[in-house]
C-alpha atoms as a PDB file:
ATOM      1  CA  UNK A   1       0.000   0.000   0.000  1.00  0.00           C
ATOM      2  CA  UNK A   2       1.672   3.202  -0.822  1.00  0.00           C
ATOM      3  CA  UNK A   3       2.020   6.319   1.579  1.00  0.00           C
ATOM      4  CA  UNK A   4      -0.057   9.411   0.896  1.00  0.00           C
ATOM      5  CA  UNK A   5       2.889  11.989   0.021  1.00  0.00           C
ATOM      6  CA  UNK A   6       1.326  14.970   2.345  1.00  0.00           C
ATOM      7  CA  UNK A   7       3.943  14.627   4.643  1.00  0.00           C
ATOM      8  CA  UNK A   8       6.713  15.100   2.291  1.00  0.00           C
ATOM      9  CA  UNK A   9       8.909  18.148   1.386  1.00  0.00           C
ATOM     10  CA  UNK A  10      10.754  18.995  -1.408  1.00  0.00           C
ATOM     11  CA  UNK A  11      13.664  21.019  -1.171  1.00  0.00           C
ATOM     12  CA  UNK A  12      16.227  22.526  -3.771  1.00  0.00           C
ATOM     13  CA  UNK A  13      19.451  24.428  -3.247  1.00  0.00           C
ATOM     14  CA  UNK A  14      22.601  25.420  -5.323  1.00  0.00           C
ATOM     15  CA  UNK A  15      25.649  23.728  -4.155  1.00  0.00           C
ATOM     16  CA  UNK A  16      29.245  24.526  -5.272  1.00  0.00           C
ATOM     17  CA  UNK A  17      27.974  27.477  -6.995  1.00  0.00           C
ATOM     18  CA  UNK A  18      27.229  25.367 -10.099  1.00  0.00           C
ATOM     19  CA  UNK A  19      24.794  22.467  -9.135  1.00  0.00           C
ATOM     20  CA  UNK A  20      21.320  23.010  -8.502  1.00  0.00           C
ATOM     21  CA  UNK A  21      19.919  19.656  -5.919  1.00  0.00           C
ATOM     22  CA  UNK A  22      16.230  18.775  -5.324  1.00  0.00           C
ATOM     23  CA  UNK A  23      15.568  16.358  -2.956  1.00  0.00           C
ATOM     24  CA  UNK A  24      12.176  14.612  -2.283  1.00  0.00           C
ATOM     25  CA  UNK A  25      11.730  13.785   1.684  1.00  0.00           C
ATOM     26  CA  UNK A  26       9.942  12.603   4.790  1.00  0.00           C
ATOM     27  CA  UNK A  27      11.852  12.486   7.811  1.00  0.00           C
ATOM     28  CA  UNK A  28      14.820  10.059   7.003  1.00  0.00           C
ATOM     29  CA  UNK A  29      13.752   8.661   3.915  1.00  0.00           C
ATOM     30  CA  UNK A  30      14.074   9.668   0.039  1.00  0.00           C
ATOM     31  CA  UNK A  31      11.828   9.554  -2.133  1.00  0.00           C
ATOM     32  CA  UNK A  32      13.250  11.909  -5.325  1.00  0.00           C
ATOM     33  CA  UNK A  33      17.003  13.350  -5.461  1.00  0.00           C
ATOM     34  CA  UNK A  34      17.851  15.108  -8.769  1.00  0.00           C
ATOM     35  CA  UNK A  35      21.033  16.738  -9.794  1.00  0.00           C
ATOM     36  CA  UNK A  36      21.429  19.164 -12.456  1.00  0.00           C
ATOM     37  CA  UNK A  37      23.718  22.123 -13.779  1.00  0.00           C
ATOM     38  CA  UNK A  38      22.234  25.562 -12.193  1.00  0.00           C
ATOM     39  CA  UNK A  39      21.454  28.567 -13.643  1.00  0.00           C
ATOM     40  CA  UNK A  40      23.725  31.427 -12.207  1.00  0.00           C
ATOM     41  CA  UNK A  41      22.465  33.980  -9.614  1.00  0.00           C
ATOM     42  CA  UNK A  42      20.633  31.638  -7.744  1.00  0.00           C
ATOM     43  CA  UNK A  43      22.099  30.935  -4.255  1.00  0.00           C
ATOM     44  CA  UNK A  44      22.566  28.022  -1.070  1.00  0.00           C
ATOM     45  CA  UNK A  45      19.715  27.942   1.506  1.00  0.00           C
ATOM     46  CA  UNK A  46      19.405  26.872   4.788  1.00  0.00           C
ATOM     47  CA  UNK A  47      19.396  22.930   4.896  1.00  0.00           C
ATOM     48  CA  UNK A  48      16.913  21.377   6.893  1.00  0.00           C
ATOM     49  CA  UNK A  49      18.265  19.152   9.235  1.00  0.00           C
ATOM     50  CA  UNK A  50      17.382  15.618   7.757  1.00  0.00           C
ATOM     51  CA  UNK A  51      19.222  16.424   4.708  1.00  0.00           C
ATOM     52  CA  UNK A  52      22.598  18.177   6.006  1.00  0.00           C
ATOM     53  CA  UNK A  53      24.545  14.665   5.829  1.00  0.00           C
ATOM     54  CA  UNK A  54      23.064  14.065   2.174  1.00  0.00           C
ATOM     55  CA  UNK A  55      24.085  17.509   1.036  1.00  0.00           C
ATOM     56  CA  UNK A  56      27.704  17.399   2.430  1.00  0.00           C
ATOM     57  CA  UNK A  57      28.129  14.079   1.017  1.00  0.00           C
ATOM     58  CA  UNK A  58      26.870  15.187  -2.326  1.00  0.00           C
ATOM     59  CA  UNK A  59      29.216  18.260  -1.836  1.00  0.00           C
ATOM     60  CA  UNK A  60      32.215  15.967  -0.940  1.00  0.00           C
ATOM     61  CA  UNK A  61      31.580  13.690  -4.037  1.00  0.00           C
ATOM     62  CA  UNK A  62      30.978  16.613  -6.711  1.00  0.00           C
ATOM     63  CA  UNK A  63      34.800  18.019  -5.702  1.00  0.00           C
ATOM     64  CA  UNK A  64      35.850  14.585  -5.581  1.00  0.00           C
ATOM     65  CA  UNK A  65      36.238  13.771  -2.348  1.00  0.00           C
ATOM     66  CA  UNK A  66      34.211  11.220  -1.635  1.00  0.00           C
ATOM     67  CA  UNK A  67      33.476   8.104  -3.416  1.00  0.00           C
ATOM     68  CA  UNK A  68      31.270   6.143  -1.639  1.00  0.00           C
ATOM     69  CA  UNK A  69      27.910   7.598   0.218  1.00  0.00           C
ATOM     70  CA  UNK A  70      26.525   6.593   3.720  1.00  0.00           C
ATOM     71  CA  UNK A  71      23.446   4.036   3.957  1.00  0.00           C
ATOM     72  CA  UNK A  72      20.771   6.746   3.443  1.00  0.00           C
ATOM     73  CA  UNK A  73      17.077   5.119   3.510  1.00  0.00           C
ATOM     74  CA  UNK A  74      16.086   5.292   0.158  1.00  0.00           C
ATOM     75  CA  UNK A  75      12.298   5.050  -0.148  1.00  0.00           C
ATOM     76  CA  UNK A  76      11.617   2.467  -3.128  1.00  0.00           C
ATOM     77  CA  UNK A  77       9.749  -0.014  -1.623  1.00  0.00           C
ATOM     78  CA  UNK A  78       6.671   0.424  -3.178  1.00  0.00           C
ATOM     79  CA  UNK A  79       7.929  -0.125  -6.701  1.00  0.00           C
ATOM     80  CA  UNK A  80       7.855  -3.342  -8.642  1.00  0.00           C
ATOM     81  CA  UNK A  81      10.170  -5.960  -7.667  1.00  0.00           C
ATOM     82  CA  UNK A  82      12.247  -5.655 -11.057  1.00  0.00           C
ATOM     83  CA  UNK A  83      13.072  -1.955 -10.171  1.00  0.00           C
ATOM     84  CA  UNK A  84      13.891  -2.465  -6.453  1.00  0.00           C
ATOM     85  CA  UNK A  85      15.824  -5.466  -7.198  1.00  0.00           C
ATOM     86  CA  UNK A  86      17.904  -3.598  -9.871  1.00  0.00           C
ATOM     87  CA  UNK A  87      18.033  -0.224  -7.410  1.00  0.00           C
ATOM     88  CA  UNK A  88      19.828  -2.393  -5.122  1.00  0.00           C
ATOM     89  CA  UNK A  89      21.854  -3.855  -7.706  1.00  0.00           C
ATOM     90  CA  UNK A  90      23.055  -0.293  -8.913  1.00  0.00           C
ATOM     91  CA  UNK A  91      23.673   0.616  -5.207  1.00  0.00           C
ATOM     92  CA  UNK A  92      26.642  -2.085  -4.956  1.00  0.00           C
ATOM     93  CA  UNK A  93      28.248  -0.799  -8.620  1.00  0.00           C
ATOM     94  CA  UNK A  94      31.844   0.796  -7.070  1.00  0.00           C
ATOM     95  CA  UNK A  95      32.657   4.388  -7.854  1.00  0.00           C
ATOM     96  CA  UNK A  96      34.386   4.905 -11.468  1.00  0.00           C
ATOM     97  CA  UNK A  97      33.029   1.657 -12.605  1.00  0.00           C
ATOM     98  CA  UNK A  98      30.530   1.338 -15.653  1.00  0.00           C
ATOM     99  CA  UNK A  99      28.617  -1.565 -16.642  1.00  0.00           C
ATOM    100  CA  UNK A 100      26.746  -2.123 -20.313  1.00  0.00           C
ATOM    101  CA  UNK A 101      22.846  -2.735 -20.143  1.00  0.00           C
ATOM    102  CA  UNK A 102      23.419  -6.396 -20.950  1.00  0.00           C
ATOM    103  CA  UNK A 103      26.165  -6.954 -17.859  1.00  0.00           C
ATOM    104  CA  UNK A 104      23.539  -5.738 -15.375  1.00  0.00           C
ATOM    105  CA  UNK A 105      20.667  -7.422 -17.188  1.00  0.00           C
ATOM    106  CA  UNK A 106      22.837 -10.692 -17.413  1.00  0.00           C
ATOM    107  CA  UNK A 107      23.482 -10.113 -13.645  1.00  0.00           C
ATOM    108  CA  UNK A 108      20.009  -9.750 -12.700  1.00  0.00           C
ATOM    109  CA  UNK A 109      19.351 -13.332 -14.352  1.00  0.00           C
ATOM    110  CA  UNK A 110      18.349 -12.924 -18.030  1.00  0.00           C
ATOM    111  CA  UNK A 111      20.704 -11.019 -20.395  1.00  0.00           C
ATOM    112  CA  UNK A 112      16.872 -10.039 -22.471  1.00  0.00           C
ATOM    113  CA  UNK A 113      16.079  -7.718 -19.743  1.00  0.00           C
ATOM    114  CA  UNK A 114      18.657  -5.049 -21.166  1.00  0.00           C
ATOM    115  CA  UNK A 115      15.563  -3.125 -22.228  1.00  0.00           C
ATOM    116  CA  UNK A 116      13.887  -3.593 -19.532  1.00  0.00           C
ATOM    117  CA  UNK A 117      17.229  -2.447 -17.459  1.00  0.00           C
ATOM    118  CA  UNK A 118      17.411   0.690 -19.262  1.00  0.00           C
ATOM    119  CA  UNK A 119      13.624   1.878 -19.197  1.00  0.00           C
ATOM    120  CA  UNK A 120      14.021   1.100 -15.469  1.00  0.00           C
ATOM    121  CA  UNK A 121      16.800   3.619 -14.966  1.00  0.00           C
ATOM    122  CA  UNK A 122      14.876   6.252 -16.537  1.00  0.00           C
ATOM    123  CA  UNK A 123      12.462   6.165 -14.042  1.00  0.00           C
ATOM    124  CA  UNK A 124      14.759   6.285 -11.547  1.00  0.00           C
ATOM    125  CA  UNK A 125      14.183   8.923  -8.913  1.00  0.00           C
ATOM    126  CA  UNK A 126      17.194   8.851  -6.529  1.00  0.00           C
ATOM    127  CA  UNK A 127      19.941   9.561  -9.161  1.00  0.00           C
ATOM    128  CA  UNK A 128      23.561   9.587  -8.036  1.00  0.00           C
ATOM    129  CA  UNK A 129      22.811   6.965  -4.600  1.00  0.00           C
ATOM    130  CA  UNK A 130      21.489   4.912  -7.203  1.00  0.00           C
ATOM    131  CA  UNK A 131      24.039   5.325  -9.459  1.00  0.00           C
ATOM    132  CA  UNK A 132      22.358   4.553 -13.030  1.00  0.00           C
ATOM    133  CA  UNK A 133      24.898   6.943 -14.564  1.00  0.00           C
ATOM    134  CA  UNK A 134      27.247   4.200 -14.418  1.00  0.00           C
ATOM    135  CA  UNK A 135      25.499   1.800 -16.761  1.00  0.00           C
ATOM    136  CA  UNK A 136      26.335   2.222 -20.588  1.00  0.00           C
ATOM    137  CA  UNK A 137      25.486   1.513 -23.772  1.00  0.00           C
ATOM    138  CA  UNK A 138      27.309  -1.125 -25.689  1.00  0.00           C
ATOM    139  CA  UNK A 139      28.862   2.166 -28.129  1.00  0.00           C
ATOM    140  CA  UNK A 140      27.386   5.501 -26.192  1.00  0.00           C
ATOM    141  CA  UNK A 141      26.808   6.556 -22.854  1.00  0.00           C
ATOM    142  CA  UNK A 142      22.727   5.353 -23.466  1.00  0.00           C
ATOM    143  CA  UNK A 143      20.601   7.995 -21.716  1.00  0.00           C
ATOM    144  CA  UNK A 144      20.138   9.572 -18.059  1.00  0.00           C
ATOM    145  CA  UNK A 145      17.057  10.683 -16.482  1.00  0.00           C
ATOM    146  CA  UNK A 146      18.531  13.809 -15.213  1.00  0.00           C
ATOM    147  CA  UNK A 147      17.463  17.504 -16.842  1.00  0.00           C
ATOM    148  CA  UNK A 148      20.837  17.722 -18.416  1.00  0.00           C
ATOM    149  CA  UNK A 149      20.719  14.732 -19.687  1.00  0.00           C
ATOM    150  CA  UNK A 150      23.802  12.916 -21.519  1.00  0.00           C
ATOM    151  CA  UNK A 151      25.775  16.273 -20.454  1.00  0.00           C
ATOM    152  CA  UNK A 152      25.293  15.590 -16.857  1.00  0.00           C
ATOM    153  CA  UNK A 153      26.020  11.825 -17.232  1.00  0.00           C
ATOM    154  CA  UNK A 154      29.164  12.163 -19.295  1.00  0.00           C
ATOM    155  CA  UNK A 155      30.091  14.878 -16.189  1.00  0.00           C
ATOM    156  CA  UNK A 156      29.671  12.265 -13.381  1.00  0.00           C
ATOM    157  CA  UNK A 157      31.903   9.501 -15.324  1.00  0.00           C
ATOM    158  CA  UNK A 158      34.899  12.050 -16.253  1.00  0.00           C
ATOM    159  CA  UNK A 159      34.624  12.998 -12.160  1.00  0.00           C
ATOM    160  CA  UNK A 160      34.626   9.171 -11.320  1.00  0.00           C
ATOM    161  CA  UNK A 161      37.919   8.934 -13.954  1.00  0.00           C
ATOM    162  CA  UNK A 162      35.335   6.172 -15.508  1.00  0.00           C
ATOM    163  CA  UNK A 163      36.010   7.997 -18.815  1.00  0.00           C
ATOM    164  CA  UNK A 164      38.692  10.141 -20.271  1.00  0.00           C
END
């Protein structure tokens, strides 16, 4: 049975002067994190308490500092088995490493479910702690969910050294 979402908040700051964050939350748990380039003049706000830990982290790893994240509750229980399964797949994929489609669909027990793999990760809310920028098409970088795209996915791999 899914939660109502009344009792969440959404909150969005600029971090590093060049990163715009939203985060979808209630209490510990995340629901939504997206990452994206941000527009100029806008500036950091006061972080509500829940989400200081996430927002240094994210901090640490965008200067590359950090390469692995803390066990933040992730709120993806309520989606279909295939996603959650996969979401916790994603969430054991090292920093700077990159898998094709058909390695993680091949992992997850049927190498067919590469299509299935990727139209998963474009649904997938909690970008960066589950770390769908990572997987890769068999000749491009494949798509990313986030609103810049490609540009923001080929950003995350050069900062994980995963490409050159």
């Amino acid at each position: 049975m899914k939660k109502d979402n009344l009792s969440r908040h959404k909150f969005e700051t600029t971090i590093l002067n060049r990163f715009l964050v939203s985060v979808v939350y209630e209490k510990q748990n995340i629901y939504s994190l997206q990452l994206s380039f941000a527009q100029s003049g806008r500036e950091e706000v006061e972080i509500p308490v829940p989400l200081c830990q996430l927002i240094q982290e994210l901090k640490e790893y965008l200067l590359g500092e950090r390469k692995q994240f803390s066990s933040f509750a992730l709120a993806y229980d309520d989606f279909p088995e295939f996603s959650s399964t996969l979401y916790d797949f994603l969430r054991k994929i090292p920093y700077g490493k990159v898998l094709k489609y058909g390695e993680v669909a091949q992992a997850l027990g049927d190498v067919n479910l590469s299509r299935a793999v990727g139209i998963c990760l474009g649904k997938n809310p909690i970008m960066i702690l589950i770390p769908c920028h990572r997987i890769v098409g068999e000749k491009k970088l494949g798509g990313f969910s986030s609103p810049d795209g490609i540009l923001m996915k080929d950003y995350l791999l050069r900062l994980e050294g995963a490409i050159l």
